[in-house]
C-alpha atoms as a PDB file:
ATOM      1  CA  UNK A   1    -149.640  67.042 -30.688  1.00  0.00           C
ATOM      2  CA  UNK A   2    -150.054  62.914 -30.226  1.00  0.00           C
ATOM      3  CA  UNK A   3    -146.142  62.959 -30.054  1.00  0.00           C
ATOM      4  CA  UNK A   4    -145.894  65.827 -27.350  1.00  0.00           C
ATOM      5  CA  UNK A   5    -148.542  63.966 -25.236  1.00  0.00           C
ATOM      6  CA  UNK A   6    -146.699  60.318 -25.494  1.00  0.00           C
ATOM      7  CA  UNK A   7    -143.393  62.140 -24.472  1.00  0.00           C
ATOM      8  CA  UNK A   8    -144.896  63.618 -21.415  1.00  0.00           C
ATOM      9  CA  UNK A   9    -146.398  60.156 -20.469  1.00  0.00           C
ATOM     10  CA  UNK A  10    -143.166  57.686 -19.919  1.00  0.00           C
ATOM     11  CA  UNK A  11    -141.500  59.679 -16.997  1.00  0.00           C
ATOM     12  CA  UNK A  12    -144.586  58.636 -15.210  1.00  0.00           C
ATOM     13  CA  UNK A  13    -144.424  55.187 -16.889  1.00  0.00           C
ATOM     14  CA  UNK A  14    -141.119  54.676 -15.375  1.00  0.00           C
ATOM     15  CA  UNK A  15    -141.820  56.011 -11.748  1.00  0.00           C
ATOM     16  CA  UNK A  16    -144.942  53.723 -12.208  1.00  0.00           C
ATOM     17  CA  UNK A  17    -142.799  50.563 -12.731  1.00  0.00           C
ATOM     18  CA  UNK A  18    -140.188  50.953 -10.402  1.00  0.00           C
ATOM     19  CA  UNK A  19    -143.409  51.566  -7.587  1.00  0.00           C
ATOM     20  CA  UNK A  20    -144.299  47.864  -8.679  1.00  0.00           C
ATOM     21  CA  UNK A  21    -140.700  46.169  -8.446  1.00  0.00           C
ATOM     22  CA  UNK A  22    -140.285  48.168  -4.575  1.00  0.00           C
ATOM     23  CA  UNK A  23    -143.661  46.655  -3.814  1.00  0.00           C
ATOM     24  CA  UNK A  24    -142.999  43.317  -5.065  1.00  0.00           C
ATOM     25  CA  UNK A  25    -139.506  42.950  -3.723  1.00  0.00           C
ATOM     26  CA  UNK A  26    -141.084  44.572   0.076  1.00  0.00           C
ATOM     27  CA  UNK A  27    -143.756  41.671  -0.379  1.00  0.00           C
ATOM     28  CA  UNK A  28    -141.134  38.833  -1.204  1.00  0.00           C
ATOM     29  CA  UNK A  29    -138.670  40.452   1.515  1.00  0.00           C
ATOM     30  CA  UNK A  30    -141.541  39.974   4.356  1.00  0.00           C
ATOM     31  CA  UNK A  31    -142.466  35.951   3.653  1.00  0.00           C
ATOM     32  CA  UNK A  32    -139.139  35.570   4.231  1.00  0.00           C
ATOM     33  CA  UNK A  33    -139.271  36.890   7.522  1.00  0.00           C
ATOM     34  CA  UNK A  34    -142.454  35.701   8.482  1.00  0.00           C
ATOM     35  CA  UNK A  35    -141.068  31.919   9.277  1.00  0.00           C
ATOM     36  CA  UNK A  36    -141.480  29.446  12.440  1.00  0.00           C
ATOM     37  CA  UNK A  37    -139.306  28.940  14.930  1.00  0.00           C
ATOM     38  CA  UNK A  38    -138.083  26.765  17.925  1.00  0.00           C
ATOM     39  CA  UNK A  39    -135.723  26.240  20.410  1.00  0.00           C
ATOM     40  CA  UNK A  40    -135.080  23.821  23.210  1.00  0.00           C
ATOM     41  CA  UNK A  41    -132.592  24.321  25.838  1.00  0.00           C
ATOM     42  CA  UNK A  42    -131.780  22.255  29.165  1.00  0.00           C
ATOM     43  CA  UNK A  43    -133.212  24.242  32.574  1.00  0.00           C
ATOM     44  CA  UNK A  44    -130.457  23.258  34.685  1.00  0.00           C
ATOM     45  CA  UNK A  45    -127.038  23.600  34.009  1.00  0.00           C
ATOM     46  CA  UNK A  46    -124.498  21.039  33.649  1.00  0.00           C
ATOM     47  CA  UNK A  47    -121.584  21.054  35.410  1.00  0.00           C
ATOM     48  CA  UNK A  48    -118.003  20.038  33.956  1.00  0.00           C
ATOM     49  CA  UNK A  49    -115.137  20.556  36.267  1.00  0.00           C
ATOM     50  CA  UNK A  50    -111.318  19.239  35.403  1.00  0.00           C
ATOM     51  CA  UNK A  51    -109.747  17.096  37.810  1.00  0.00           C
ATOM     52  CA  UNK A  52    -106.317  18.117  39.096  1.00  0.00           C
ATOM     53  CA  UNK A  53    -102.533  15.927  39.164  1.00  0.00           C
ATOM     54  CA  UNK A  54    -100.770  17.042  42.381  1.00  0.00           C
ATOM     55  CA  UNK A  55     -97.615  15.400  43.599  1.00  0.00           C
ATOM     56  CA  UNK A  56     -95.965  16.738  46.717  1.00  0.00           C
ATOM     57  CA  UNK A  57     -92.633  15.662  48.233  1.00  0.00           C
ATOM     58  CA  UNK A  58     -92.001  15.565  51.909  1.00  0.00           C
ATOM     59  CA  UNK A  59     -89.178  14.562  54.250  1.00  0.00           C
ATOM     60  CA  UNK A  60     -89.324  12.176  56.872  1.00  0.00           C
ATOM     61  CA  UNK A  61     -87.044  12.434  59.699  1.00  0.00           C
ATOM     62  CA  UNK A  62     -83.684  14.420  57.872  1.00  0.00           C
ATOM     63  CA  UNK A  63     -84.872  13.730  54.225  1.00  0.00           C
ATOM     64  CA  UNK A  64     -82.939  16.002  51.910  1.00  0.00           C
ATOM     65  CA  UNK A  65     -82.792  18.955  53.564  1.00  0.00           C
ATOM     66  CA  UNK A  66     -79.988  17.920  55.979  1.00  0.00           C
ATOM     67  CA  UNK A  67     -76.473  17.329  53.924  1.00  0.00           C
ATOM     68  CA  UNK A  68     -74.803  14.106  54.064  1.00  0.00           C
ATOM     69  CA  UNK A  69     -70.699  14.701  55.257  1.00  0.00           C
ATOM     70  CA  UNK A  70     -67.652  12.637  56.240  1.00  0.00           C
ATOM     71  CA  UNK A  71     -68.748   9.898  54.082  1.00  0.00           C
ATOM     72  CA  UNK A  72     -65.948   6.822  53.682  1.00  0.00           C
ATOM     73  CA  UNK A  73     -65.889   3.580  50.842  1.00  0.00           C
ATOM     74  CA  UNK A  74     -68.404   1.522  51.958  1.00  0.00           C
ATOM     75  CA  UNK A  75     -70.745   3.767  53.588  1.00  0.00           C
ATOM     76  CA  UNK A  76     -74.883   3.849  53.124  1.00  0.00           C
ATOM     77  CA  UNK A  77     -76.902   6.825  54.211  1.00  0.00           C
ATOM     78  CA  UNK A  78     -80.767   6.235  54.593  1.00  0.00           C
ATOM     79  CA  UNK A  79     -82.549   9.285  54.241  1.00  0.00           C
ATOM     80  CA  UNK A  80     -86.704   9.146  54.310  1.00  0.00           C
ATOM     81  CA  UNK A  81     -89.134  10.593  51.914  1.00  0.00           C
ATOM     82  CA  UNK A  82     -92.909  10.645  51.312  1.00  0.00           C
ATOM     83  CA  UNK A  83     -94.478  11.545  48.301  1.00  0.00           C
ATOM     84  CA  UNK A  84     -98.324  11.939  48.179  1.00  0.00           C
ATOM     85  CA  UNK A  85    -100.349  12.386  44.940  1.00  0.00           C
ATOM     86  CA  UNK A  86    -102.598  15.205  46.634  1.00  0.00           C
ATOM     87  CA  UNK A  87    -105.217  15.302  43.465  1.00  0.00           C
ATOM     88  CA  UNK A  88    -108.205  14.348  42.531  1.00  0.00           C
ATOM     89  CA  UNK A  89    -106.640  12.286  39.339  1.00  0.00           C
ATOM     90  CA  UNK A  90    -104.722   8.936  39.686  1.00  0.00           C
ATOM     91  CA  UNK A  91    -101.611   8.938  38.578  1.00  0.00           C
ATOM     92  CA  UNK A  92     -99.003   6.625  36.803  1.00  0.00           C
ATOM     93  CA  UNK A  93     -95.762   6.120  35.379  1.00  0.00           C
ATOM     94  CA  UNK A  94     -93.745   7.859  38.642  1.00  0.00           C
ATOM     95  CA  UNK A  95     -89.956   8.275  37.821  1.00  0.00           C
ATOM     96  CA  UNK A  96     -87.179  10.127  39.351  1.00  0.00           C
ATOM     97  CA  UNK A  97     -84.077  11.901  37.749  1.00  0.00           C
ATOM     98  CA  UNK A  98     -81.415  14.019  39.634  1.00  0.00           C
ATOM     99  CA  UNK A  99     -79.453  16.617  38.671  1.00  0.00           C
ATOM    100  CA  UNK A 100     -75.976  16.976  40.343  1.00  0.00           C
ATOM    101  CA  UNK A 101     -73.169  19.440  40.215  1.00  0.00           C
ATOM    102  CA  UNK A 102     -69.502  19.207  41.580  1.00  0.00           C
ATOM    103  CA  UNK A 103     -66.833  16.379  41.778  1.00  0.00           C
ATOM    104  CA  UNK A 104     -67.277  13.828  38.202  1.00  0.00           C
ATOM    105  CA  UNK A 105     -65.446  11.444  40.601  1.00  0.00           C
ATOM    106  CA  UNK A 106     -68.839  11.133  42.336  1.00  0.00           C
ATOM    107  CA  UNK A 107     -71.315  11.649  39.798  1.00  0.00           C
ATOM    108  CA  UNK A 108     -69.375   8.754  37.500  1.00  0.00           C
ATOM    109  CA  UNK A 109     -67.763   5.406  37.065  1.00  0.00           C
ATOM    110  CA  UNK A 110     -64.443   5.865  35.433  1.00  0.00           C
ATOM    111  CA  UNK A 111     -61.947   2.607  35.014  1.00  0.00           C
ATOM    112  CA  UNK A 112     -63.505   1.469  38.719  1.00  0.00           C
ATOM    113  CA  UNK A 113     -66.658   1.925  40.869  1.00  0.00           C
ATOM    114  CA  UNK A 114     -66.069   4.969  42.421  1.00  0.00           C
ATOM    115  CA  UNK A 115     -69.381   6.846  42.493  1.00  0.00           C
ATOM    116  CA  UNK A 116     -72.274   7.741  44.423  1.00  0.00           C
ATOM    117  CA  UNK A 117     -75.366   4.712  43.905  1.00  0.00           C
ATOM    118  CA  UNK A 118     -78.395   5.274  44.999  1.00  0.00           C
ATOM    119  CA  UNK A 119     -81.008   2.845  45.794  1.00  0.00           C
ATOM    120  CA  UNK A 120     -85.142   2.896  46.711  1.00  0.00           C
ATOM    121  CA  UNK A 121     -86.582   0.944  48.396  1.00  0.00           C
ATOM    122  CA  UNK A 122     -90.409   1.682  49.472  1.00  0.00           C
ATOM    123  CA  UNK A 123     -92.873   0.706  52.415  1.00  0.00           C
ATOM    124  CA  UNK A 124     -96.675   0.190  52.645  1.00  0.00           C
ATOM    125  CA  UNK A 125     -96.360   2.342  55.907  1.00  0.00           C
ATOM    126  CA  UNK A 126     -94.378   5.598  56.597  1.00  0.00           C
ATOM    127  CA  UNK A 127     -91.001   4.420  57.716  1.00  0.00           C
ATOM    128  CA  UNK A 128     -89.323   5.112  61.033  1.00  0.00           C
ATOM    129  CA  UNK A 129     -86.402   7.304  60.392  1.00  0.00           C
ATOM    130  CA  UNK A 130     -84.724   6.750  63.667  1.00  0.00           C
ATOM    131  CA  UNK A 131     -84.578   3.131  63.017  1.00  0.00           C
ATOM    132  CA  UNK A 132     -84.826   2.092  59.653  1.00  0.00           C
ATOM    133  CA  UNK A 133     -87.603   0.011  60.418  1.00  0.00           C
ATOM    134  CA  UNK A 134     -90.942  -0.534  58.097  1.00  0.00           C
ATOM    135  CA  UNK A 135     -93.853  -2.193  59.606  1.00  0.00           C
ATOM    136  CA  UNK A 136     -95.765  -2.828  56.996  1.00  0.00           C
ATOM    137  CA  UNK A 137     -94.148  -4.826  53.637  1.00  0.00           C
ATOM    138  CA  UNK A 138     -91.155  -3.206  51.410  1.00  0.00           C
ATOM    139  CA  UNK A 139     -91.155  -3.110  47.951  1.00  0.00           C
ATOM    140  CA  UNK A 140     -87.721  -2.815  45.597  1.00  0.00           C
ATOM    141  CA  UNK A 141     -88.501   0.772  43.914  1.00  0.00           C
ATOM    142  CA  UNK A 142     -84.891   1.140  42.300  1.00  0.00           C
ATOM    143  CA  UNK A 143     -81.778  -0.843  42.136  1.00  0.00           C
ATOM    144  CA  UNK A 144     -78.463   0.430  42.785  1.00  0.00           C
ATOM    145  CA  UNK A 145     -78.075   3.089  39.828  1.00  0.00           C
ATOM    146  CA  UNK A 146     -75.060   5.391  39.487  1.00  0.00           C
ATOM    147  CA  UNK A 147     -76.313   8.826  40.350  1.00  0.00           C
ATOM    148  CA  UNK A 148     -74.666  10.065  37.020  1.00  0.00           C
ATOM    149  CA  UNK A 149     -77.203   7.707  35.129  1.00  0.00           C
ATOM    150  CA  UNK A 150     -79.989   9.310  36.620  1.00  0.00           C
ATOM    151  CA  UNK A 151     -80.159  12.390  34.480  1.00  0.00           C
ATOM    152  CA  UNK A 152     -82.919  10.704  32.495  1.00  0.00           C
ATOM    153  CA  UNK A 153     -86.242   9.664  33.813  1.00  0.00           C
ATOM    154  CA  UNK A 154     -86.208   6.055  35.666  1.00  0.00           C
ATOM    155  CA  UNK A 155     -89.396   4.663  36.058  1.00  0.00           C
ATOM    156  CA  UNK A 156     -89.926   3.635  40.084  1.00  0.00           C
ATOM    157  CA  UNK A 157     -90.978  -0.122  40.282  1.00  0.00           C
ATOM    158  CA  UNK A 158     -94.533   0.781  41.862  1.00  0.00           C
ATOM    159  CA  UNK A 159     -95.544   3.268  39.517  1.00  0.00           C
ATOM    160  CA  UNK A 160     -99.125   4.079  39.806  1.00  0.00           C
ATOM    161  CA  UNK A 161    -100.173   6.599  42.579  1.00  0.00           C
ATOM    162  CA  UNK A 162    -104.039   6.655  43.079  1.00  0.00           C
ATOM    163  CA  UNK A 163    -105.742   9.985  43.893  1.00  0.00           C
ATOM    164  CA  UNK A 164    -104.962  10.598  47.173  1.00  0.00           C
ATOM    165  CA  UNK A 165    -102.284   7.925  48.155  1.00  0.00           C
ATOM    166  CA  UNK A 166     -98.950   7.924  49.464  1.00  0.00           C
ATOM    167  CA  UNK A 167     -95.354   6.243  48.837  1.00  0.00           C
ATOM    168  CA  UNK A 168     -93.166   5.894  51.515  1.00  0.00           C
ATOM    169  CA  UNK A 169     -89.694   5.916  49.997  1.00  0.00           C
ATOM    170  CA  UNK A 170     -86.012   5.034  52.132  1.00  0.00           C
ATOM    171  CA  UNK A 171     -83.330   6.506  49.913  1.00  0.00           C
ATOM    172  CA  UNK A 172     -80.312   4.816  50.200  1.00  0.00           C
ATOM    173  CA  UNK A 173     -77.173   6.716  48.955  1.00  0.00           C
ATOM    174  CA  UNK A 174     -73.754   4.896  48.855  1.00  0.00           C
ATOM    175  CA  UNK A 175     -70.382   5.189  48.311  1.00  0.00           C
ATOM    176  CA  UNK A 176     -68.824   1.945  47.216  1.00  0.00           C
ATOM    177  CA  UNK A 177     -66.300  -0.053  48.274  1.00  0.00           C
ATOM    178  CA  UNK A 178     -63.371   1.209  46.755  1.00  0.00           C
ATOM    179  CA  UNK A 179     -59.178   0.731  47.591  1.00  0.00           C
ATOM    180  CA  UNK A 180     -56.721   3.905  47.309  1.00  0.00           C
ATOM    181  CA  UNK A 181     -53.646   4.932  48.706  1.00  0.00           C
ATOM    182  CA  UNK A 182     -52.279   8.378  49.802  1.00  0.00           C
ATOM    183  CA  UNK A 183     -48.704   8.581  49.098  1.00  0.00           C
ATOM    184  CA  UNK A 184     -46.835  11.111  51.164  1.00  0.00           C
ATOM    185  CA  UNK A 185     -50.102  13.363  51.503  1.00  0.00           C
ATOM    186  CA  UNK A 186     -50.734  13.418  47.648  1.00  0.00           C
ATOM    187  CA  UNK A 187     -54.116  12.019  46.645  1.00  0.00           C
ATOM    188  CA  UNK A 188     -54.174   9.733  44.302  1.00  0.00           C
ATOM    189  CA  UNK A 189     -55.797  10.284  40.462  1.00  0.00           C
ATOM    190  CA  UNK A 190     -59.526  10.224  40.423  1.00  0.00           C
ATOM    191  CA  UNK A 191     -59.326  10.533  44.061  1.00  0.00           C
ATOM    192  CA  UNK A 192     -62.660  10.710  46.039  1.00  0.00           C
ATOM    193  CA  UNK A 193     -61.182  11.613  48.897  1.00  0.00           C
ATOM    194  CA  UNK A 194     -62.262  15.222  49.883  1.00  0.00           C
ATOM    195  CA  UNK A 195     -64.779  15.398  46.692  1.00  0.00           C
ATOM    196  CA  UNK A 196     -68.398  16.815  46.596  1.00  0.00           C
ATOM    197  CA  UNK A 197     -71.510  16.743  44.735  1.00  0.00           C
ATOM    198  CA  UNK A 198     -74.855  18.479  45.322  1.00  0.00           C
ATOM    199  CA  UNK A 199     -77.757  16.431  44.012  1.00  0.00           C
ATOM    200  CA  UNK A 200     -81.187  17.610  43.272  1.00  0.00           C
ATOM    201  CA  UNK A 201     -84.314  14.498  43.017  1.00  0.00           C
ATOM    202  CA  UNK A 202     -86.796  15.045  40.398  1.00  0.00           C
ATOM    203  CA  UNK A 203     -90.041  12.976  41.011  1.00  0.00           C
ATOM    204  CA  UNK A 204     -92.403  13.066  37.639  1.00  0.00           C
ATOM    205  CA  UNK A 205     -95.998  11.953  38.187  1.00  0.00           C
ATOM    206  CA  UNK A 206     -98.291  11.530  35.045  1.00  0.00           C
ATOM    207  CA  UNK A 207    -101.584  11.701  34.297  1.00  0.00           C
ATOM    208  CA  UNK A 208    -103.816   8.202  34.311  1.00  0.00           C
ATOM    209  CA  UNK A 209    -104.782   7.407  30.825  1.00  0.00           C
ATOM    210  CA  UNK A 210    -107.293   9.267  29.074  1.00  0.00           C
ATOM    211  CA  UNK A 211    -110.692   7.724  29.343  1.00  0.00           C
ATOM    212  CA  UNK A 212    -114.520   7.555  27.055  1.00  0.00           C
ATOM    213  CA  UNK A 213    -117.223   7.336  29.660  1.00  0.00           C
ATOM    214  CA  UNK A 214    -120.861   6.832  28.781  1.00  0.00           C
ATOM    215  CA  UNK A 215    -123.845   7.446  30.227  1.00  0.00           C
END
């Protein structure tokens, strides 16, 4: 009979431990819970905003949108342009590079100096188209350079643009001086005589350098 009752006792045994370990692990579960807290957190906002790099190209007088014919050895066409770095960042490091299709005659020296050269020169004020006059002082932006060497970046000589500023550019594109003889109607080799070219400027503006402010 002893054996019977002992039998009948450790199902209840069991359910009697495993109460204790559920009430145990409940207990340690809530003091882990039950912790202190704080936070801290600013009541007004802060504001970041990213400043902006904005350079725009305009004409003055003709500029580039009027096309440049007839042109003979020797000859200089002024056209006007203004650029204005219309941003709230100052700029730096301005270059230009073209990109021109049609005769290689213009675009390239061969065995003589036969093509186009363009030169910059700037102004502190806007220039006056109709006369080629500055009033204010000039500034040597860009020698005479080949327009064919021009298909990579050339820093200007005035190369930092402040937020907000202008440059005040006189392009001066040239055909040089240059000897050749028509013989009974038939141009001669490498002839620029009746050539073309379409040129497209390219003015690159960078960002001022990256700065650590403290405060």
């Amino acid at each position: 009979m002893e054996t019977e009752t002992t039998r009948k006792k450790k199902p209840w045994r069991i359910f009697a431990w495993a109460a204790i370990v559920v009430s145990i692990a409940a207990m340690g579960g809530q003091s882990i819970l039950a912790s202190l807290n704080a936070t801290a957190f600013n009541t007004v906002a802060e504001n970041v905003d990213a400043g902006t790099l904005k350079l725009k190209l305009t004409d003055n007088g003709a500029g580039f949108s009027q096309n440049i014919s007839l042109m003979a050895p020797g000859d200089v066409v002024n056209r006007y342009v203004t650029l204005e770095n219309d941003g709230s960042l100052d700029g730096q490091l301005l270059s230009l590079k073209t990109a021109q299709t049609g005769s290689g005659t213009l675009i390239t020296d061969g065995a003589s100096t036969k093509a186009l050269q363009l030169t910059i020169t700037g102004c502190s004020v806007a220039w006056t188209p109709a006369t080629g006059n500055c009033g204010g002082a000039q500034s040597a932006e860009l020698g005479a350079t080949t327009i064919g060497s021009l298909t990579s970046p050339i820093n200007l000589a005035s190369s930092s643009m402040a937020a907000g500023s202008f440059k005040y550019l006189k392009m001066s594109l040239q055909l040089p001086d240059q000897n050749e003889t028509t013989v009974n109607g038939a141009f001669p080799a490498n002839t620029v005589q009746g050539q073309s070219v379409a040129i497209t400027y390219t003015f690159n503006l960078a960002q001022r350098n990256a700065t650590t402010t403290n405060s």
